[in-house]
C-alpha atoms as a PDB file:
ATOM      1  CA  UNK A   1       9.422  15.242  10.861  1.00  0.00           C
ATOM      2  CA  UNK A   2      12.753  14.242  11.877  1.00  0.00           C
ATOM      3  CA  UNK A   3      15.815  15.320  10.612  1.00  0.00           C
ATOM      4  CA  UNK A   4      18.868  12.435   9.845  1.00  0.00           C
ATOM      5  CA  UNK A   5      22.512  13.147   9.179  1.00  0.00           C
ATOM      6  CA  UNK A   6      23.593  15.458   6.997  1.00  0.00           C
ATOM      7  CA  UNK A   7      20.225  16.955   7.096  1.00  0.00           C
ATOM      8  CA  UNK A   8      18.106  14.869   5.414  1.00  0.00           C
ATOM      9  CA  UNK A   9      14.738  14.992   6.914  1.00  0.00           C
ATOM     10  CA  UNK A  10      11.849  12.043   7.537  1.00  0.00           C
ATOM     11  CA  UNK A  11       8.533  11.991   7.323  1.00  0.00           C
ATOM     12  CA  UNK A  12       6.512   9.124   8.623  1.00  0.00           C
ATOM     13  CA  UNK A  13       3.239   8.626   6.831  1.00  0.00           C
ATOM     14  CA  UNK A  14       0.288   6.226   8.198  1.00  0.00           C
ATOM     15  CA  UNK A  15      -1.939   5.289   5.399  1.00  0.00           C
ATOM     16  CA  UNK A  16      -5.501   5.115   7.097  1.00  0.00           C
ATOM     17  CA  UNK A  17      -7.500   4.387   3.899  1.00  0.00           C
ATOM     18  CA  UNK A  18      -4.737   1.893   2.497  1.00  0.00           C
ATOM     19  CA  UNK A  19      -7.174  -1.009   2.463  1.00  0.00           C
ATOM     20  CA  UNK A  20     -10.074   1.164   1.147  1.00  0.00           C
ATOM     21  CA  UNK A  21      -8.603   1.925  -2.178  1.00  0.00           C
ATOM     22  CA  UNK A  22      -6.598  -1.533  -2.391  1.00  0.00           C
ATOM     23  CA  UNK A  23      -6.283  -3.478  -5.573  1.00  0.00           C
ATOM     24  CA  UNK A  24      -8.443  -5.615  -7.123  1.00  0.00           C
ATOM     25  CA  UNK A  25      -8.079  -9.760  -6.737  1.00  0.00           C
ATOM     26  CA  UNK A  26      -6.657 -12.143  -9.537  1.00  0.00           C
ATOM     27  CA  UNK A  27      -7.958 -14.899  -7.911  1.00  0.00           C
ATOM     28  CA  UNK A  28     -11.926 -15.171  -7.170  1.00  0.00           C
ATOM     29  CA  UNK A  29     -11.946 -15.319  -2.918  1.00  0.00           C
ATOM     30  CA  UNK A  30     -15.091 -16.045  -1.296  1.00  0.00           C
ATOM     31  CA  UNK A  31     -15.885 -15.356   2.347  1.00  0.00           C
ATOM     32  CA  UNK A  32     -19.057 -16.490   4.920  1.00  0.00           C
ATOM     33  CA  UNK A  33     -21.832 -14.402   4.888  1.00  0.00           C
ATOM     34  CA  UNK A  34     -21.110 -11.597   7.754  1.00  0.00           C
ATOM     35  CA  UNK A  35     -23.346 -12.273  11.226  1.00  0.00           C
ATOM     36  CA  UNK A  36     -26.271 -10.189  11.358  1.00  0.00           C
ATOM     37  CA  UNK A  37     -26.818 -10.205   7.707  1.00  0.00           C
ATOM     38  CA  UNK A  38     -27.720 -14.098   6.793  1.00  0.00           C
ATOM     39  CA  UNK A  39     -31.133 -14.410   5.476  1.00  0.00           C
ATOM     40  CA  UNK A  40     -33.212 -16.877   6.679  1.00  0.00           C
ATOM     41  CA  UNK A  41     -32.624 -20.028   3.653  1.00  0.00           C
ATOM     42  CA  UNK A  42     -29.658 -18.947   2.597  1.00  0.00           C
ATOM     43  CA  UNK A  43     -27.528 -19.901   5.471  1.00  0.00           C
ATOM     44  CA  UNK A  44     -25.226 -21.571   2.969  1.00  0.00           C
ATOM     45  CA  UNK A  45     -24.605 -19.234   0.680  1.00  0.00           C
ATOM     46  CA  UNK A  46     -20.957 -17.015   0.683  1.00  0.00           C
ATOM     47  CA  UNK A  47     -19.923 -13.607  -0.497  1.00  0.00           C
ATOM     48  CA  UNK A  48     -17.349 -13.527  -3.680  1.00  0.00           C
ATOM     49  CA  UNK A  49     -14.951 -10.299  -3.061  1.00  0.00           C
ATOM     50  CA  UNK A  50     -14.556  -7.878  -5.489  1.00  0.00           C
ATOM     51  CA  UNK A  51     -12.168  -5.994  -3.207  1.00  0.00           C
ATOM     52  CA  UNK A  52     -10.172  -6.891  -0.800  1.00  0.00           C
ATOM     53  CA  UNK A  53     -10.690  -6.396   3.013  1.00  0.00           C
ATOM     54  CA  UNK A  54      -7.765  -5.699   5.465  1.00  0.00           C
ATOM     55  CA  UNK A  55      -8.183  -8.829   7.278  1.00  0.00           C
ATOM     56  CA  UNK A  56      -7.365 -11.057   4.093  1.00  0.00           C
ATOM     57  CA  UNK A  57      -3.490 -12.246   3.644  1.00  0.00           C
ATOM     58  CA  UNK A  58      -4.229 -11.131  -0.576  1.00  0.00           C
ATOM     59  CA  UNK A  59      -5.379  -7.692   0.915  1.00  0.00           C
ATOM     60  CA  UNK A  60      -1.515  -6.329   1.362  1.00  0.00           C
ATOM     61  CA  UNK A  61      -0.065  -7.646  -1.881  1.00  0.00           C
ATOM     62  CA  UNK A  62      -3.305  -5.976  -3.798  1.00  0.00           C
ATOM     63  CA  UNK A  63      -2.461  -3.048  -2.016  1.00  0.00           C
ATOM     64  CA  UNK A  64       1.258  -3.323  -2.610  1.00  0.00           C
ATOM     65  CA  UNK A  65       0.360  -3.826  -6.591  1.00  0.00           C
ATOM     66  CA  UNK A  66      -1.578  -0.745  -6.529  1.00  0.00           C
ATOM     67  CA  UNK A  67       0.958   1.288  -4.801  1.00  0.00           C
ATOM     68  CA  UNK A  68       3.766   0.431  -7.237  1.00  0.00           C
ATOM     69  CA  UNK A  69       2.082   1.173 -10.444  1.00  0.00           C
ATOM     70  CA  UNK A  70       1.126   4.859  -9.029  1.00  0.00           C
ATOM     71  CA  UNK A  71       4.973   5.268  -7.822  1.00  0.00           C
ATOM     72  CA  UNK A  72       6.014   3.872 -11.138  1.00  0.00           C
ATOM     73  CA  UNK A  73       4.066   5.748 -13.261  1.00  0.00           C
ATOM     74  CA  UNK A  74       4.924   8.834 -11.105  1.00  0.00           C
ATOM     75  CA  UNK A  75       8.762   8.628 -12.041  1.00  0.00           C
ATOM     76  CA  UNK A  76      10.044   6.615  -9.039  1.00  0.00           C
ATOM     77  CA  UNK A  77      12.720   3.401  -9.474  1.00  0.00           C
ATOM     78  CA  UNK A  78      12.169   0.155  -7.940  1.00  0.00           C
ATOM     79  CA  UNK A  79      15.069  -0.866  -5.682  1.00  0.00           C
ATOM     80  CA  UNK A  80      16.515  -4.093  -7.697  1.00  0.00           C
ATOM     81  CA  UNK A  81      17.294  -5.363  -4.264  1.00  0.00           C
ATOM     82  CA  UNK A  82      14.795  -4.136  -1.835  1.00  0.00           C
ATOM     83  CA  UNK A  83      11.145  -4.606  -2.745  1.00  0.00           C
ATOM     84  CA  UNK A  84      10.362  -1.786  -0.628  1.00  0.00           C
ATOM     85  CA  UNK A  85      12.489   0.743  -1.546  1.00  0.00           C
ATOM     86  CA  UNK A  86      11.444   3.400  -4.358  1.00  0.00           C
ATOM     87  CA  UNK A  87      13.871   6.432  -5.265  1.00  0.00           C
ATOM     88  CA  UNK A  88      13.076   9.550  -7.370  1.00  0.00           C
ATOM     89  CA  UNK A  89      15.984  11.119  -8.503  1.00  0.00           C
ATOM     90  CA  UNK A  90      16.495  14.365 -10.746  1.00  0.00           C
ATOM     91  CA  UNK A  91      18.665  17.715 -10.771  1.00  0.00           C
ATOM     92  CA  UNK A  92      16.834  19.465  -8.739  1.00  0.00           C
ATOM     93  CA  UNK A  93      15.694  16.755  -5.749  1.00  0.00           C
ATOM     94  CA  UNK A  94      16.251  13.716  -4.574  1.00  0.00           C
ATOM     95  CA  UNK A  95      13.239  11.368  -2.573  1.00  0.00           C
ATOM     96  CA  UNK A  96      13.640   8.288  -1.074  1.00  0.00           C
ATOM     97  CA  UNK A  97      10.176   5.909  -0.273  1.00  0.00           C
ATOM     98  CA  UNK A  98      10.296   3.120   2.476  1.00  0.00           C
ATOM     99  CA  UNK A  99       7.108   1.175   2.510  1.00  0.00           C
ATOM    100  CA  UNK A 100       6.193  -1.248   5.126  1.00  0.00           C
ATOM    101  CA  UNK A 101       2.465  -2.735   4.766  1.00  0.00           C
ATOM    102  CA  UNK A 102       0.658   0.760   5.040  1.00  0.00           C
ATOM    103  CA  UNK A 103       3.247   2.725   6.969  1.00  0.00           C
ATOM    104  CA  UNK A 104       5.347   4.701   4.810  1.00  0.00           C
ATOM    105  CA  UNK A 105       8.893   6.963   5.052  1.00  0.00           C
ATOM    106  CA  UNK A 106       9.824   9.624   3.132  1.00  0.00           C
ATOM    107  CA  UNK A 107      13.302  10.433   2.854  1.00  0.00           C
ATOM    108  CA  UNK A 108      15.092  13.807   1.704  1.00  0.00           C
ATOM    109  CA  UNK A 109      17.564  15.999   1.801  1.00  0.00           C
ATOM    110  CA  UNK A 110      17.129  19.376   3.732  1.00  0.00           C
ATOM    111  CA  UNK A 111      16.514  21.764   0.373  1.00  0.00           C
ATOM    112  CA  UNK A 112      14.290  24.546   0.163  1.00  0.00           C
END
């Protein structure tokens, strides 16, 4: 926790399980089987994701989908003009969330 000017205080936030609870695909995307687990005669088959894996470029924007619906639906505002940029706003508090691939900040002022 940091604390910014005029008091308003940071927290930095790695999300270890981002890519565990990502989104699901819109498009089908298959992968090779993994080594170590191709049966003998079915060297040519592939694996069709359900999920996706953290490895895949389609992981981050499933997770990025999944992350703004849950803000969304939680009350926050999507910054018009920065894509990751989500504000909360009422009387009584005021919180600001960065996100950058599965790092995340959260931004407030210094209010009991």
């Amino acid at each position: 926790m940091r604390h910014l000017h005029h008091g308003w205080i940071v927290h930095q936030l790695d999300i270890k399980t981002t890519f565990l609870h990502d989104g699901d695909f819109h498009d089908e995307v298959y992968v090779s089987q993994p080594h170590g687990f191709v049966e003998k005669g079915q060297e040519n088959k592939v694996c069709r994701l359900k999920k996706s894996l953290y490895s895949l470029r389609q992981a981050r924007r499933a997770w990025h989908e999944k992350i703004h619906a849950y803000l969304v639906a939680h009350g926050f505002c999507k910054s018009p003009s920065e894509n990751t940029l989500y504000v909360k706003r009422s009387c009584d508090y005021f919180l600001v969330i960065i996100l950058y691939v599965d790092d995340m900040l959260l931004i407030r002022p210094d209010v009991d």
